[in-house]
Protein backbone atom coordinates (compact mmCIF):
# COMPACT_ATOMS: atom_id res chain seq x y z
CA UNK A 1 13.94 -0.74 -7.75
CA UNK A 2 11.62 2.46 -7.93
CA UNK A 3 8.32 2.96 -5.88
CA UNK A 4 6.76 2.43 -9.87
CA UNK A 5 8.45 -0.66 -10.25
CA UNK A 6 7.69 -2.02 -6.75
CA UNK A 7 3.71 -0.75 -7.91
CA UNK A 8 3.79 -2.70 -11.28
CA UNK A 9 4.85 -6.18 -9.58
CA UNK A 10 2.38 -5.88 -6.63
CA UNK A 11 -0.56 -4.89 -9.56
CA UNK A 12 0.48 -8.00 -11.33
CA UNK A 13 -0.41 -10.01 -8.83
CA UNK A 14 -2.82 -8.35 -7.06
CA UNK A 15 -4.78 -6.22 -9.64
CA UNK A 16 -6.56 -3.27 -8.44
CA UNK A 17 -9.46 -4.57 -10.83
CA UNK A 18 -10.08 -7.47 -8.77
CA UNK A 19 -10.83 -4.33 -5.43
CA UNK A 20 -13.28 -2.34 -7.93
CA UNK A 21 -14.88 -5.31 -9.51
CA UNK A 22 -15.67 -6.61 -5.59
CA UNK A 23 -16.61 -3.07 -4.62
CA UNK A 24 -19.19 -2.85 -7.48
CA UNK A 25 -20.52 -6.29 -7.01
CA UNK A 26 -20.79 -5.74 -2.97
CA UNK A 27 -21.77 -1.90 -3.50
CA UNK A 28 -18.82 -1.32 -1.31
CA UNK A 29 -16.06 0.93 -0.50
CA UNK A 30 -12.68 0.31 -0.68
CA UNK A 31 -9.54 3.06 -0.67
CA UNK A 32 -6.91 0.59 -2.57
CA UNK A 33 -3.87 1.56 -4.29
CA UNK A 34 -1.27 4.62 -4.11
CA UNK A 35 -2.39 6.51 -1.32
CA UNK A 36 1.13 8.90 -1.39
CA UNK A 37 3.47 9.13 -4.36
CA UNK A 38 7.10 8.82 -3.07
CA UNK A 39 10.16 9.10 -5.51
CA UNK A 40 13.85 7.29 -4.49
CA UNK A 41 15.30 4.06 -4.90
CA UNK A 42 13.51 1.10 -2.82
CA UNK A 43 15.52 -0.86 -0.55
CA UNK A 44 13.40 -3.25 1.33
CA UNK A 45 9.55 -3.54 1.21
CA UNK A 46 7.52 -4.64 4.11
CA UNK A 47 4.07 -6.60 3.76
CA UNK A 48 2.00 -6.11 6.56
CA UNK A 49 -1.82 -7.00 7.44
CA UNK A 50 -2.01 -3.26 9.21
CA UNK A 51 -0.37 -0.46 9.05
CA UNK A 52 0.62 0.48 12.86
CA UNK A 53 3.80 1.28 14.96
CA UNK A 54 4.42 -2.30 15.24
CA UNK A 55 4.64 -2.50 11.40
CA UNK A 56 6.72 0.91 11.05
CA UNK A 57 8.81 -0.31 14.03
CA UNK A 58 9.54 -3.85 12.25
CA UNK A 59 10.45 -2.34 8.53
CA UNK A 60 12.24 0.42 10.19
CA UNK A 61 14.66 -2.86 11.83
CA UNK A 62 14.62 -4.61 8.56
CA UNK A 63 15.63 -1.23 6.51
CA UNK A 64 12.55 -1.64 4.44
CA UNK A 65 11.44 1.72 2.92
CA UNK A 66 8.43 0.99 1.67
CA UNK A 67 5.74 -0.44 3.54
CA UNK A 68 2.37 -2.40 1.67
CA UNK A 69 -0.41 -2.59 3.85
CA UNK A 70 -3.23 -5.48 3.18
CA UNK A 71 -5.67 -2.90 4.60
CA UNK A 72 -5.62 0.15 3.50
CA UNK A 73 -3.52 3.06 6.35
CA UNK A 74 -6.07 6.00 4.90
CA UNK A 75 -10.01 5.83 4.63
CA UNK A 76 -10.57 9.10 4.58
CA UNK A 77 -9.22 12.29 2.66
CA UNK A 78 -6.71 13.98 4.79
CA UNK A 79 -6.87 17.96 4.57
CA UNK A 80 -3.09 18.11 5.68
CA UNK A 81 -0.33 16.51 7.23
């Protein structure tokens, strides 16, 4: 599976509409969907409620290499990493 793919089943059932219709509703902010653009074949993908070292630590162990954070890892624009 591709890092699209893995996007296209994840929007299906969670639909980035649903983030922008509550933000606009709430008049609130939320940084949901692609944060990074990666290319390669997925293997495993981790759900996770945070993104932290525990969660890197656990879907390093499982082989996942793709991790989906319920809250998003980056509020902020990032000027380089």
């Amino acid at each position: 599976m591709t890092y699209e793919e893995a996007f296209e089943i994840v929007n299906k059932y969670a639909p980035l509409s649903l983030s922008d219709k509550f933000c606009e509703i709430d008049k609130a902010y939320d940084n949901s969907g692609k944060l990074i653009e990666v290319s390669g074949e997925i293997k495993g993908v981790l759900f996770c409620l945070d993104l932290n070292s525990e969660s890197v630590k656990l879907a390093l162990k499982k082989g996942c290499n793709l991790i989906i954070p319920h809250h998003p890892a980056i509020y902020n624009p990032l000027k380089k990493i």
